[in-house]
N, C-alpha and C. Protein backbone atom coordinates (compact mmCIF):
# COMPACT_ATOMS: atom_id res chain seq x y z
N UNK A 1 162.50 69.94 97.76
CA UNK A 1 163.58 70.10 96.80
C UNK A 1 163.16 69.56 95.43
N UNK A 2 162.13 68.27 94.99
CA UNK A 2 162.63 68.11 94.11
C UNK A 2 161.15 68.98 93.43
N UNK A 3 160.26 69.59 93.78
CA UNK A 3 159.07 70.72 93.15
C UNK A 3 160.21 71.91 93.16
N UNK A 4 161.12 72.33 93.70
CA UNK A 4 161.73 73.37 93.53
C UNK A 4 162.99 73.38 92.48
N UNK A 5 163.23 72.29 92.26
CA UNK A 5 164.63 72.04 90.99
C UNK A 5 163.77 71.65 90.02
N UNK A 6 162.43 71.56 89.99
CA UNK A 6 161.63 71.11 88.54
C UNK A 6 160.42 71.93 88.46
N UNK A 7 160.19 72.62 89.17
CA UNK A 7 158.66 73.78 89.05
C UNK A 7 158.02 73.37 89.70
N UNK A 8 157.44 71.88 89.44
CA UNK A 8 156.54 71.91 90.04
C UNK A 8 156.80 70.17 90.70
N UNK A 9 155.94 69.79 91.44
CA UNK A 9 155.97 67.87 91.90
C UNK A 9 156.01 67.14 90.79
N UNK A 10 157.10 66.05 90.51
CA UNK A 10 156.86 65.11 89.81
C UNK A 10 155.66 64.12 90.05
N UNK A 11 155.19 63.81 88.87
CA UNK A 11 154.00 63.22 89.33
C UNK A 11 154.43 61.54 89.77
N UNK A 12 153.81 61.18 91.19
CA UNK A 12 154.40 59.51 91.41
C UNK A 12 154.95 59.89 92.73
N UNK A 13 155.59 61.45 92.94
CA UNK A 13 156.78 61.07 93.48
C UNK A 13 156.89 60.30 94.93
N UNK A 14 157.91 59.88 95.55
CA UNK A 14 157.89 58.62 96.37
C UNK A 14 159.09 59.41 97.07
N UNK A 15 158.43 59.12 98.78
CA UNK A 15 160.30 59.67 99.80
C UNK A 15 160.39 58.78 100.30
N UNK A 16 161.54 57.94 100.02
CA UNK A 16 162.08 56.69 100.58
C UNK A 16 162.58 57.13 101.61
N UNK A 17 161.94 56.71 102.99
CA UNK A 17 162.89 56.86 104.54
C UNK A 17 162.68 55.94 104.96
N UNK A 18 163.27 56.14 106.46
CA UNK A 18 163.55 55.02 107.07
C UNK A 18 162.61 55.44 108.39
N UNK A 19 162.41 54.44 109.47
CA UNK A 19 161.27 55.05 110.20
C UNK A 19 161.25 56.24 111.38
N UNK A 20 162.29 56.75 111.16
CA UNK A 20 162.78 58.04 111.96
C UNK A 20 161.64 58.75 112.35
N UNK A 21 161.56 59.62 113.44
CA UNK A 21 160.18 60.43 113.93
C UNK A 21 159.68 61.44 112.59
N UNK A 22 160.76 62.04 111.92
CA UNK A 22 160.36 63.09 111.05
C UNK A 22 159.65 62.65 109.94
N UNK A 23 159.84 61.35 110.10
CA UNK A 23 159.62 60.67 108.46
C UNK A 23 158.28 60.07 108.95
N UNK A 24 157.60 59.68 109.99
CA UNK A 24 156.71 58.68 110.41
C UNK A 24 155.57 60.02 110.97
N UNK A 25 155.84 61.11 110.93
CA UNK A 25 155.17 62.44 111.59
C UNK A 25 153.51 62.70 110.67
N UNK A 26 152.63 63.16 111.54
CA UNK A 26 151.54 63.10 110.90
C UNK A 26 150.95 64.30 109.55
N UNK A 27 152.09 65.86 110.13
CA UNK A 27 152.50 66.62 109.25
C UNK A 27 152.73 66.28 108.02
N UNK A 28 153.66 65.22 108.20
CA UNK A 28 154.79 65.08 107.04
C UNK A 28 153.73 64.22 106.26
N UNK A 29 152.85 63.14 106.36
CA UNK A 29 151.91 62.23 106.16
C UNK A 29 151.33 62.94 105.21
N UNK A 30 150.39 64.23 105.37
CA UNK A 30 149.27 64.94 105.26
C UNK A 30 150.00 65.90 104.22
N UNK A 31 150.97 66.68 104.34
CA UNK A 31 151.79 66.94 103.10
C UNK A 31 152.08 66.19 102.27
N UNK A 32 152.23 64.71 102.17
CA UNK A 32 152.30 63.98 101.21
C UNK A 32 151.50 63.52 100.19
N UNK A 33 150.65 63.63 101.40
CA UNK A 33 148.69 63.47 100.30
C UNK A 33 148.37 65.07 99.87
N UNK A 34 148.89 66.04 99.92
CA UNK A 34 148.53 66.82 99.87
C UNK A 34 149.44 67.80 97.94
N UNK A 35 150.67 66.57 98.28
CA UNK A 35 151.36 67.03 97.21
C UNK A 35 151.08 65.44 96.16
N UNK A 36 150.24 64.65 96.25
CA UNK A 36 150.00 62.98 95.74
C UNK A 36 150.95 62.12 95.77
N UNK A 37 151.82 62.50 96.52
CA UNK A 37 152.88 61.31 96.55
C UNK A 37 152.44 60.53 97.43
N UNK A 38 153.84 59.41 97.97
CA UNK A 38 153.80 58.58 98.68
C UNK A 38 154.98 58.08 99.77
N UNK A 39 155.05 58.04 100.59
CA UNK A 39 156.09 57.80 101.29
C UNK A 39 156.23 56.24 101.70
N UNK A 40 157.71 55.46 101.62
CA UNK A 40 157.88 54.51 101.14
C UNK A 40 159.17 54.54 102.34
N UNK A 41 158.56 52.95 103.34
CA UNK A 41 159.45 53.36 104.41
C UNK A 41 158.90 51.43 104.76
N UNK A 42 160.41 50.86 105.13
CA UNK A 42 160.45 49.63 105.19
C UNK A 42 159.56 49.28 106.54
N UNK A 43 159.55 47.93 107.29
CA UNK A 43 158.88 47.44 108.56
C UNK A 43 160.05 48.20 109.61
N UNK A 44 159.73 48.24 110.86
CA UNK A 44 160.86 48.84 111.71
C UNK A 44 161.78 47.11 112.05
N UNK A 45 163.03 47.43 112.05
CA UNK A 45 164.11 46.56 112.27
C UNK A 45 164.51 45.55 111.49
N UNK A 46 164.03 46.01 110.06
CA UNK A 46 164.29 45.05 108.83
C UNK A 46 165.23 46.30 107.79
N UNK A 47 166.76 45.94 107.84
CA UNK A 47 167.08 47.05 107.33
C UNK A 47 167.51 47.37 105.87
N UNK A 48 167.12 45.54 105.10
CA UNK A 48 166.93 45.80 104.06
C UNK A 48 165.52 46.13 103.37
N UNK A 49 164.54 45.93 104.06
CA UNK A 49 163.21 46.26 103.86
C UNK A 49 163.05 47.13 102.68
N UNK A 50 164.06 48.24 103.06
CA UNK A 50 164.05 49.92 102.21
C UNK A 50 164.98 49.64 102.29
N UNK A 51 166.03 49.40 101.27
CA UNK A 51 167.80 49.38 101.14
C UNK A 51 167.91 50.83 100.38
N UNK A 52 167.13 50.62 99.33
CA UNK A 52 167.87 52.20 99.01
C UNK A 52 167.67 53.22 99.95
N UNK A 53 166.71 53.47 100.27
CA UNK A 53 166.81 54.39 102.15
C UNK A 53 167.84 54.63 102.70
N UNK A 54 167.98 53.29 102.63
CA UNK A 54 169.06 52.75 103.93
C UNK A 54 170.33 53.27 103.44
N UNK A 55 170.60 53.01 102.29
CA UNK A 55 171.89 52.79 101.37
C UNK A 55 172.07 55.09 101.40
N UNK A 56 171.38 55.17 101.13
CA UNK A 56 171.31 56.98 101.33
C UNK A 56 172.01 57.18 102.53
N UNK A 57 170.73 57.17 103.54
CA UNK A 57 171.53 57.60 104.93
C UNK A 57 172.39 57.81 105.35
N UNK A 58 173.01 56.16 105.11
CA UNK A 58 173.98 55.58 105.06
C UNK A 58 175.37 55.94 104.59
N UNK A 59 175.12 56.92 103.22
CA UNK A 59 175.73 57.45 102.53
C UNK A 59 176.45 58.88 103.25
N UNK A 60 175.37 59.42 103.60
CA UNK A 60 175.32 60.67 103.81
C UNK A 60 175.83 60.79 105.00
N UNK A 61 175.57 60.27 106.26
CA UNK A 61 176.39 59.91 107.13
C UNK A 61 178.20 59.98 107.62
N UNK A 62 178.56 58.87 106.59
CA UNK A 62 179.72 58.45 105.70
C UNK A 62 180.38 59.48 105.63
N UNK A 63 179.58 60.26 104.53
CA UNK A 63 180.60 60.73 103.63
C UNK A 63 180.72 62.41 104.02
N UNK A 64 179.42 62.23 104.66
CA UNK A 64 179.16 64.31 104.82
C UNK A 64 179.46 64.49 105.91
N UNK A 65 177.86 63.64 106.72
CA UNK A 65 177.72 64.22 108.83
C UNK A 65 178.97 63.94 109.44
N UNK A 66 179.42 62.70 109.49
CA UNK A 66 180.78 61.94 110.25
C UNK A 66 181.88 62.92 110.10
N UNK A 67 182.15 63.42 108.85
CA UNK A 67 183.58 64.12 109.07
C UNK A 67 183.63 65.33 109.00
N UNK A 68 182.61 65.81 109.36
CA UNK A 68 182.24 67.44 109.70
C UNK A 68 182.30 67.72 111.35
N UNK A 69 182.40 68.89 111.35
CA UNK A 69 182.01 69.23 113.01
C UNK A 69 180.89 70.44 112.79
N UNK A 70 180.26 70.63 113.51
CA UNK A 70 178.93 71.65 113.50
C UNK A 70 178.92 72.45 114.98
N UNK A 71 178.24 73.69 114.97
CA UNK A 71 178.42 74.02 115.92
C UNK A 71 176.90 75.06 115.93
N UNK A 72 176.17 74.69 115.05
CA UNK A 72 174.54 75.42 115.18
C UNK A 72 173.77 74.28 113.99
N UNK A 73 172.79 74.43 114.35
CA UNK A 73 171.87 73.53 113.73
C UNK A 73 171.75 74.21 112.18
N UNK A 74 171.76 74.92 112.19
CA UNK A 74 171.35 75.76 110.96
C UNK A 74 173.03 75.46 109.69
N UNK A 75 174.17 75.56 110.58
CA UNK A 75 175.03 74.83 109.47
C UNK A 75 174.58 73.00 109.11
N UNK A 76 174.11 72.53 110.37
CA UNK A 76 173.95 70.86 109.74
C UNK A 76 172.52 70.97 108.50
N UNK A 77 171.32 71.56 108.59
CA UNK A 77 170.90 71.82 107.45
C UNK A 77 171.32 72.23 106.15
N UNK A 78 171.86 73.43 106.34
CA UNK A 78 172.52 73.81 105.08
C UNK A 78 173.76 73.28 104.67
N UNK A 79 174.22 72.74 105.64
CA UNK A 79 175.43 71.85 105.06
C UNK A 79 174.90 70.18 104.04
N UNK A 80 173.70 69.99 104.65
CA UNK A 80 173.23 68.65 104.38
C UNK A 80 172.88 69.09 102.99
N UNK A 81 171.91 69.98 103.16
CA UNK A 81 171.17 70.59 102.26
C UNK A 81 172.19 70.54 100.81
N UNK A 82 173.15 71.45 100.58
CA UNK A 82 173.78 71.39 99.85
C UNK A 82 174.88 70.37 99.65
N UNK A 83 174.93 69.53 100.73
CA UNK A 83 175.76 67.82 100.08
C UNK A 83 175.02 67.39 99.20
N UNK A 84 173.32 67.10 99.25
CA UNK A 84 172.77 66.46 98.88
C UNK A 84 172.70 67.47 97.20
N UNK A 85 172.35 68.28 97.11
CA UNK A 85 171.72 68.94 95.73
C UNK A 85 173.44 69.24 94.96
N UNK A 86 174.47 70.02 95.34
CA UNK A 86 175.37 70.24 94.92
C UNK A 86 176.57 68.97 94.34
N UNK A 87 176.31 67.93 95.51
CA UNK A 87 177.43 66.82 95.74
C UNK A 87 176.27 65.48 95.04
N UNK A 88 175.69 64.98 96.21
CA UNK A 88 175.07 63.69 95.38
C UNK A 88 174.19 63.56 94.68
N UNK A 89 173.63 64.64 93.98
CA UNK A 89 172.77 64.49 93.29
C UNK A 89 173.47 64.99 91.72
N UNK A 90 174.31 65.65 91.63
CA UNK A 90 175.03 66.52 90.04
C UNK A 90 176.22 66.11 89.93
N UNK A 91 177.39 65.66 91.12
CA UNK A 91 178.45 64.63 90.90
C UNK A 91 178.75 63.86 91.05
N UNK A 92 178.20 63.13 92.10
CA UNK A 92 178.60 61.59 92.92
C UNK A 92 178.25 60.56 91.93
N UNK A 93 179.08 59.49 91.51
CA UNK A 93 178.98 58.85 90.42
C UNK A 93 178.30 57.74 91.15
N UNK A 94 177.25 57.19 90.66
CA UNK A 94 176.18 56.49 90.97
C UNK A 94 176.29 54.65 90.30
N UNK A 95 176.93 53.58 90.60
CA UNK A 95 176.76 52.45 90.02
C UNK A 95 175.31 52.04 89.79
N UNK A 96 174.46 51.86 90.49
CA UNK A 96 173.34 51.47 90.31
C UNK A 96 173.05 52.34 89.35
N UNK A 97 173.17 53.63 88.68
CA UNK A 97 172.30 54.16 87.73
C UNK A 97 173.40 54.67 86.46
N UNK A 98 173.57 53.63 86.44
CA UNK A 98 174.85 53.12 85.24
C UNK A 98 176.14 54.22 85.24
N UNK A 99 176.70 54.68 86.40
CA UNK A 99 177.83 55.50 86.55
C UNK A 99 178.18 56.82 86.23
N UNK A 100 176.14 57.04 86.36
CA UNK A 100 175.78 58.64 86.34
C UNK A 100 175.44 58.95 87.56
N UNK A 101 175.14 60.48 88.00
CA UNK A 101 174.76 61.11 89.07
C UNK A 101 173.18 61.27 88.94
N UNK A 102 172.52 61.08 89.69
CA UNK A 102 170.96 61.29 89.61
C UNK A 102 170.31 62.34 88.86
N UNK A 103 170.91 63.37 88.71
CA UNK A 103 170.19 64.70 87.93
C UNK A 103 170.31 63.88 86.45
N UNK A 104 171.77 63.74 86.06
CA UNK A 104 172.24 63.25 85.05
C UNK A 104 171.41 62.21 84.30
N UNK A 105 171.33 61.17 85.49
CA UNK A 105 170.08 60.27 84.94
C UNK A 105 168.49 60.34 85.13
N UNK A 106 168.41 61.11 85.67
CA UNK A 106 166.77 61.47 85.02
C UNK A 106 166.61 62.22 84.10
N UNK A 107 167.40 63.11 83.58
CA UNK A 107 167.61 63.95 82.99
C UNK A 107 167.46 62.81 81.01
N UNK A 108 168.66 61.96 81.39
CA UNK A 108 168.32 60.87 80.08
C UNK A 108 167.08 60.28 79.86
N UNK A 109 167.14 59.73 81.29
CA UNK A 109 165.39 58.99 81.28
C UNK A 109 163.82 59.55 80.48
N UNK A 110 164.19 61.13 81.06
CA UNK A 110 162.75 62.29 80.26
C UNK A 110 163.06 62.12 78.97
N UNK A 111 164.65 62.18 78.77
CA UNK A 111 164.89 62.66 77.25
C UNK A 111 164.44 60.90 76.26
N UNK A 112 164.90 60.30 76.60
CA UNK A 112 164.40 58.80 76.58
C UNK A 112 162.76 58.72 76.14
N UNK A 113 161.80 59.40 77.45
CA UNK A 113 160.58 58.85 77.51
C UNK A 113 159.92 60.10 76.60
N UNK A 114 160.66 61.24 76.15
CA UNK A 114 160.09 62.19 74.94
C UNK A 114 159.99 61.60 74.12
N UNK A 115 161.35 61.24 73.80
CA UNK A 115 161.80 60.23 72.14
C UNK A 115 160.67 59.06 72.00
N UNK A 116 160.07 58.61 72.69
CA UNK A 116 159.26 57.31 72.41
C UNK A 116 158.01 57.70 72.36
C-alpha cells in the first residue's frame, strides 16, 4: 500500500508488527530486503516493546474487526483493507500526530522538508 498511494517505496520505509506468523515469515523477510526497508517488531511478550504496533492492532481490532461480522475471507481483507486507507489513514484524527490523520501529516512533513 504505501509504493502504491506514492509510486513508488518510500525510502527508510519501516512495518511496525507485532510477532504474528505473517509478520515473522521468511517471504515477508526477503521482500523487505528486496524493497530496502525494514521490519520493526518488538521481543515476543513485551507488549510495549513496539507500542505503536501494538497501539494499531489494537486499534483496528476495536474499532473495525470486533464489530463486524464476516462471512468469507475475502470481505475481512477488503474490509480491513479499506478501514485502513479510507478510515485511518485520511480521517481518523490522530493525537500523537498533532490531531491530524496520517496522509494529512506526511503530507505537511514533505511539504515542510521541501521548504527547508
Amino acid at each position: 500500500m504505501a509504493a502504491t498511494t506514492r509510486g513508488s517505496f518510500p525510502t527508510g520505509i519501516v512495518l511496525h508488527a507485532d510477532r504474528g506468523t505473517q509478520f515473522t515469515s521468511q517471504k515477508l523477510a526477503a521482500y523487505m530486503r528486496a524493497v530496502q526497508g525494514t521490519v520493526s517488531m518488538g521481543q515476543a511478550g513485551v507488549c510495549w516493546d513496539n507500542a505503536m504496533a501494538e497501539s494499531f492492532w489494537a486499534t483496528l481490532k476495536t474499532e473495525y474487526y470486533y464489530r463486524r461480522s464476516f462471512t468469507t475471507r475475502d470481505q475481512v481483507c477488503t474490509g480491513v483493507a479499506t478501514w485502513i486507507e479510507d478510515f485511518y489513514n485520511r480521517r481518523r484524527i490522530h493525537t500523537s500526530l498533532g490531531g491530524k490523520p496520517p496522509i494529512e501529516y506526511e503530507l505537511h512533513q514533505a511539504a515542510q522538508a521541501t521548504a527547508a
